[in-house]
C-alpha atoms as a PDB file:
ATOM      1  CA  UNK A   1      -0.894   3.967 -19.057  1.00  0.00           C
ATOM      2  CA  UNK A   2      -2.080   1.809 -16.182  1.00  0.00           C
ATOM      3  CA  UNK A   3      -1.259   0.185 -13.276  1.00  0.00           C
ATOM      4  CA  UNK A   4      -0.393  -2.908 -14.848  1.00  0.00           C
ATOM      5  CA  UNK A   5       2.573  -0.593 -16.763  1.00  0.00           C
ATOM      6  CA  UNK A   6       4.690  -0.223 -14.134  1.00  0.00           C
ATOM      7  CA  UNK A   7       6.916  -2.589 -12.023  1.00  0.00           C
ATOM      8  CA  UNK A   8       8.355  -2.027  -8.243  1.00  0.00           C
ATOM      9  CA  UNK A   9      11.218  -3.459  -6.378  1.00  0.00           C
ATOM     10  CA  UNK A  10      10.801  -6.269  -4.204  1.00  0.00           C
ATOM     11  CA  UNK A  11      12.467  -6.281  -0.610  1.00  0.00           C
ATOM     12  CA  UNK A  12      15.092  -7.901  -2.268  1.00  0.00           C
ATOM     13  CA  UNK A  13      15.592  -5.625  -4.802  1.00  0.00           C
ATOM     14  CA  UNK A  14      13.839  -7.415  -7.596  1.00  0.00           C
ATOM     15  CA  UNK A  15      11.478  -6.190 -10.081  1.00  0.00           C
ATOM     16  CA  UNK A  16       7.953  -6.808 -10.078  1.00  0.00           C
ATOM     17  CA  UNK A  17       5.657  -6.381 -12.474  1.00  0.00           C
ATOM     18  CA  UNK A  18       2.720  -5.145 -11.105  1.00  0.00           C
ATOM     19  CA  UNK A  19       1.152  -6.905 -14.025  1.00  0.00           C
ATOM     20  CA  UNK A  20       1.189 -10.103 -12.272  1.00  0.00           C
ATOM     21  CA  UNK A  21      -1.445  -8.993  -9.685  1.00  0.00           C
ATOM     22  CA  UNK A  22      -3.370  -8.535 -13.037  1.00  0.00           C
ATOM     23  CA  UNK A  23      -7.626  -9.745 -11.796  1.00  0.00           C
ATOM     24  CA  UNK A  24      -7.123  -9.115  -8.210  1.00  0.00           C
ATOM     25  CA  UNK A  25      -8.389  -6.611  -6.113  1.00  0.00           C
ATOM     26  CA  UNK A  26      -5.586  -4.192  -4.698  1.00  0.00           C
ATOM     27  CA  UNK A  27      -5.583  -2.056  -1.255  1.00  0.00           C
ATOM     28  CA  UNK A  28      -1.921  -0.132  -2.188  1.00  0.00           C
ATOM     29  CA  UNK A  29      -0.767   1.463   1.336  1.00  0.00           C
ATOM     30  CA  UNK A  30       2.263   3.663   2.019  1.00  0.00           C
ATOM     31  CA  UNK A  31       3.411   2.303   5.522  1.00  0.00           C
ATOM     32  CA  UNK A  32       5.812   3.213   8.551  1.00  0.00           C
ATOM     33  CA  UNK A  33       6.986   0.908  11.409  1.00  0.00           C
ATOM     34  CA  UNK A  34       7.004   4.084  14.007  1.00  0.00           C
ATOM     35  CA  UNK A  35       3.780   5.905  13.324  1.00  0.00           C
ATOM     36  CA  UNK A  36       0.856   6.070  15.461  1.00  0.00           C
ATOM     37  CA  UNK A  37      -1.048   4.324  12.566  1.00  0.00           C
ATOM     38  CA  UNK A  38       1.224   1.872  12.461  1.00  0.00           C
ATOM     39  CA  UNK A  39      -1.100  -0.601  14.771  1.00  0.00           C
ATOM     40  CA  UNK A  40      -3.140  -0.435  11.189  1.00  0.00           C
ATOM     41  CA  UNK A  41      -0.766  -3.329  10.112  1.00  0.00           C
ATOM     42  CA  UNK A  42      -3.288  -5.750  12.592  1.00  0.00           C
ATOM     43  CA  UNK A  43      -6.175  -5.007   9.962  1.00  0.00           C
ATOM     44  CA  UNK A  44      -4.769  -4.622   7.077  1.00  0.00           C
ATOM     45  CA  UNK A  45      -3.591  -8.379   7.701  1.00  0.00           C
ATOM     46  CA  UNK A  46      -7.219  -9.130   9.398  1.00  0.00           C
ATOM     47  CA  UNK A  47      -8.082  -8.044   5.754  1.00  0.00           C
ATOM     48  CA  UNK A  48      -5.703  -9.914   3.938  1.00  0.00           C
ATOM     49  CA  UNK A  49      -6.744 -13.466   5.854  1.00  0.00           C
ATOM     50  CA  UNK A  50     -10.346 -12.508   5.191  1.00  0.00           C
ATOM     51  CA  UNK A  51     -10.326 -11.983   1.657  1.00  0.00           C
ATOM     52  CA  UNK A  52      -6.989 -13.107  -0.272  1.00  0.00           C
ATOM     53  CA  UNK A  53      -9.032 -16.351  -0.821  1.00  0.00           C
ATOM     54  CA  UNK A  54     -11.587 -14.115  -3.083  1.00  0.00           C
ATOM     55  CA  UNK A  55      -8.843 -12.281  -4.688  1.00  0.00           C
ATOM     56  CA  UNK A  56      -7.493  -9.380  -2.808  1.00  0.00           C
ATOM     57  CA  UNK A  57      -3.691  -8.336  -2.084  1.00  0.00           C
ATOM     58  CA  UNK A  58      -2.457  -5.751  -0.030  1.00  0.00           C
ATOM     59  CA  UNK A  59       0.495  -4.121  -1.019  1.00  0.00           C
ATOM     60  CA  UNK A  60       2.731  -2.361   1.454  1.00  0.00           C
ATOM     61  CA  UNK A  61       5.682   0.230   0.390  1.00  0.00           C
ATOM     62  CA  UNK A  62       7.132   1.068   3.246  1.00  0.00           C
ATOM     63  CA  UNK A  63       7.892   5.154   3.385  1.00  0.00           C
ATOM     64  CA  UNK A  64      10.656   7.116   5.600  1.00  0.00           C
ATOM     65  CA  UNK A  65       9.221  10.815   4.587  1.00  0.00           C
ATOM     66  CA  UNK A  66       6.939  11.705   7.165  1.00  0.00           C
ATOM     67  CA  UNK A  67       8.645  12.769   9.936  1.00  0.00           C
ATOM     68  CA  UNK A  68      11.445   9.383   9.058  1.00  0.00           C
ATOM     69  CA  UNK A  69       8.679   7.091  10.928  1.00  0.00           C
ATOM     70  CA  UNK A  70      10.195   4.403   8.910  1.00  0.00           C
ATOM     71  CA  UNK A  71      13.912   3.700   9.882  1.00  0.00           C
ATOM     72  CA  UNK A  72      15.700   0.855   8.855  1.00  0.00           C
ATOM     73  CA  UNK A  73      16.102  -1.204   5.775  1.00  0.00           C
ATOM     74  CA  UNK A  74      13.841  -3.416   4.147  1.00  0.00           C
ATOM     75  CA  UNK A  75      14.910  -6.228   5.844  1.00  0.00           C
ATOM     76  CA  UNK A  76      14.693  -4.908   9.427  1.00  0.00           C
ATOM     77  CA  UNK A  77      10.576  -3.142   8.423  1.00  0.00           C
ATOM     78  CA  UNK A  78       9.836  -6.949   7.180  1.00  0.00           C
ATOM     79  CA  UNK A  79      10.782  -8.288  10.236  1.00  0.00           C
ATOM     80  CA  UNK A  80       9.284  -6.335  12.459  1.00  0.00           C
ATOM     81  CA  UNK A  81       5.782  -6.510  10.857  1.00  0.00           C
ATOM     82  CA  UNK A  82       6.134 -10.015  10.546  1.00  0.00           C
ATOM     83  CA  UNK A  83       7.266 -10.605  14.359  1.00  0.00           C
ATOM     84  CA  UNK A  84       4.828  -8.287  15.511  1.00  0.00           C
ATOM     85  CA  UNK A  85       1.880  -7.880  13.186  1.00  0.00           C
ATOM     86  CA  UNK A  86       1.631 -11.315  11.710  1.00  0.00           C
ATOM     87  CA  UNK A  87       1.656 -10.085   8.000  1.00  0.00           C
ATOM     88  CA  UNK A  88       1.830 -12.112   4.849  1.00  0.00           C
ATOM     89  CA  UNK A  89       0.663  -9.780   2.764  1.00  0.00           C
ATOM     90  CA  UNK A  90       3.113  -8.519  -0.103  1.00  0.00           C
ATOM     91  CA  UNK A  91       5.999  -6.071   1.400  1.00  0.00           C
ATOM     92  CA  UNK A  92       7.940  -4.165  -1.174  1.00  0.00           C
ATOM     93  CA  UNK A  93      11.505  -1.946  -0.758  1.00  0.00           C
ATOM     94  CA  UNK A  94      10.819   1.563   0.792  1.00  0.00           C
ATOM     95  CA  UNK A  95      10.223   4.523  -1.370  1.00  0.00           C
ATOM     96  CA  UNK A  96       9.294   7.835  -1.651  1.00  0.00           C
ATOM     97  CA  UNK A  97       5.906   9.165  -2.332  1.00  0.00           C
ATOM     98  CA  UNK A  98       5.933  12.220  -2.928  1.00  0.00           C
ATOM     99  CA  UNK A  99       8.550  15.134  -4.293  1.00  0.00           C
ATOM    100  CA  UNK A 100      11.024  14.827  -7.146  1.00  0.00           C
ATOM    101  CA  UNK A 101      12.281  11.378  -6.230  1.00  0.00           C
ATOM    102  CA  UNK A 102       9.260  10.480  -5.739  1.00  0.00           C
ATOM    103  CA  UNK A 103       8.347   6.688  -7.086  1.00  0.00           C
ATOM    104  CA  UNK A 104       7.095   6.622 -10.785  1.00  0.00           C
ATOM    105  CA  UNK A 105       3.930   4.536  -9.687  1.00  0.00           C
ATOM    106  CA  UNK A 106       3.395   6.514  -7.048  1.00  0.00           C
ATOM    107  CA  UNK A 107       3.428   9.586  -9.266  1.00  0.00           C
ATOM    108  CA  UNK A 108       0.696   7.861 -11.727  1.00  0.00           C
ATOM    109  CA  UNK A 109      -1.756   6.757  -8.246  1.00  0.00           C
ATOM    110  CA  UNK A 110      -1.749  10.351  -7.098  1.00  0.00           C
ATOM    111  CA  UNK A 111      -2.572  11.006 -11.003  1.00  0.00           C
ATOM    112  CA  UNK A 112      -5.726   9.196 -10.359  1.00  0.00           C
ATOM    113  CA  UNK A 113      -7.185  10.015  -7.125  1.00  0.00           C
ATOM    114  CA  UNK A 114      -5.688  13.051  -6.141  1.00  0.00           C
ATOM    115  CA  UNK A 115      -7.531  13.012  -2.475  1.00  0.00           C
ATOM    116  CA  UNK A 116      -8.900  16.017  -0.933  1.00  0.00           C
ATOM    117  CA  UNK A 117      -5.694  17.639  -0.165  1.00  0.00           C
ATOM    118  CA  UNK A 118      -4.102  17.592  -3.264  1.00  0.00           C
ATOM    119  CA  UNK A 119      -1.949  15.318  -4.905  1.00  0.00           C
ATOM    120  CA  UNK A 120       0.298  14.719  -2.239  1.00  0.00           C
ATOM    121  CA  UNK A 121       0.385  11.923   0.390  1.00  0.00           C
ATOM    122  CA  UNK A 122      -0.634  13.682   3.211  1.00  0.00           C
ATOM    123  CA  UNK A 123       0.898  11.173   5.656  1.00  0.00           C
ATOM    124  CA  UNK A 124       1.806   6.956   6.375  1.00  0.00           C
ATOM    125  CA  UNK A 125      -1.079   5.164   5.992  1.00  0.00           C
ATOM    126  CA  UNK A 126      -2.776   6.792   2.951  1.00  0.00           C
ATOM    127  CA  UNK A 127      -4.667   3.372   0.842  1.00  0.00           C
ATOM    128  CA  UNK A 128      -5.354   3.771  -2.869  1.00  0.00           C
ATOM    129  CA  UNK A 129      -8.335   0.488  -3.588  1.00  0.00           C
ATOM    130  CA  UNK A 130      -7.826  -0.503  -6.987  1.00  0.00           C
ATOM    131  CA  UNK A 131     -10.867  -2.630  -8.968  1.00  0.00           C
ATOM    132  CA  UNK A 132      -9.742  -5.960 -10.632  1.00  0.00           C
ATOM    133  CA  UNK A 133      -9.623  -4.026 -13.942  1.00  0.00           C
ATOM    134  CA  UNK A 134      -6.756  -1.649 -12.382  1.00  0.00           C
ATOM    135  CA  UNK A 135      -8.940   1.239 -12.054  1.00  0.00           C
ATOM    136  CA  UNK A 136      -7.886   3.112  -9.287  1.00  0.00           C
ATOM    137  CA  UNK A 137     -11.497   3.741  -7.478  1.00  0.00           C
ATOM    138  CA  UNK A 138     -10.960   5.323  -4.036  1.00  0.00           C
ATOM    139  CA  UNK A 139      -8.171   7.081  -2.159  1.00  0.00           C
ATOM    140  CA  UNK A 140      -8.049   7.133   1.881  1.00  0.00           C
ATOM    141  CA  UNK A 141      -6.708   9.316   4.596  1.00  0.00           C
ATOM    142  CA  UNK A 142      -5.029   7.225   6.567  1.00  0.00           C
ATOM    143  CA  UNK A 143      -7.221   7.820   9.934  1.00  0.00           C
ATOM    144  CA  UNK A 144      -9.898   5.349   7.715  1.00  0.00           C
ATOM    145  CA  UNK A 145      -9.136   2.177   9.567  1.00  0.00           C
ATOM    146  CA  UNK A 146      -8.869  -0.944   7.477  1.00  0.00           C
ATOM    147  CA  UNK A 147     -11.580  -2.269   9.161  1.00  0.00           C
ATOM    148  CA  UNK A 148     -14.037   0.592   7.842  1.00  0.00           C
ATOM    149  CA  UNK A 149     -12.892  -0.406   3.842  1.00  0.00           C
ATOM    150  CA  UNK A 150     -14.403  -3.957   4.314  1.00  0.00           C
ATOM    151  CA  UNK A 151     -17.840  -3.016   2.990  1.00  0.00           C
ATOM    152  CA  UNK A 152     -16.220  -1.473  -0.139  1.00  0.00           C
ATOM    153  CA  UNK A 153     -13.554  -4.172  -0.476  1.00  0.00           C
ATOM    154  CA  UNK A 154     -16.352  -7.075  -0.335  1.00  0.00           C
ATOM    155  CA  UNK A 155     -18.009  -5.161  -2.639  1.00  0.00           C
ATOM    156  CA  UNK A 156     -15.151  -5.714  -5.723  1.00  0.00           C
ATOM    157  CA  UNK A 157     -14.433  -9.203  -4.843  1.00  0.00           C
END
């Protein structure tokens, strides 16, 4: 199995293959509009502008399991990190990361990096950077600021 396998629904509720972002570099982030990462969404999009030229996307899945930091629908989290944040990068409809309803790609990413605590996402803002192969090569806590992956990011474009 591997990355390119699986398919995840749009904001709209429309599959996407994941296949399609086949020869790109990928920064995969669980995200939350009310978290005290959530100012995170300024470099992750300072990232985006930066290198989506060279082949990178960012894809955000929005997450309401830590401590429901992500109210709302999909709609409403879109629209706020648009008006406030700027993004362009991919958004995608919220899911869960972790437990028994826990999203099937999500259960394969932990599969590959399981992180130093475990396979669980520990909290919003945990980034999986994925290789333009779809190797999964590095899992982050989510106190490693965007900023701080643009050595290793650089370095795979």
């Amino acid at each position: 199995m591997s990355i390119y396998d699986f398919s995840v629904k749009t904001m709209k509720g429309e599959e996407k293959s994941l296949a399609d972002y086949k020869g790109k570099v990928l920064l995969i982030v669980n995200t939350a509009t009310k978290c005290g990462f959530t100012p995170q969404y300024t470099g992750l999009q300072a990232l985006y502008q930066k290198y989506a030229e060279q082949g990178l996307e960012i894809l955000d899945f929005p997450c309401n399991q830590f401590a429901e930091q992500a109210p709302g629908d999909d709609e409403s989290i879109h629209n706020f990190c648009t008006g406030r944040f700027g993004v362009t990068f991919p958004q995608f409809a919220k899911i869960k990361v972790n437990g028994d309803e826990a999203d099937p790609f999500y259960v394969w990413l932990k599969g590959q990096k399981g992180g130093l605590f475990g396979e669980n996402i520990k909290w919003n803002f945990t980034k999986f950077l994925v290789n333009r192969e779809g190797k999964v090569i590095a899992r982050f806590a989510p106190t490693k600021t965007p900023k701080a992956l643009d050595k290793e990011i650089a370095s795979l474009l």
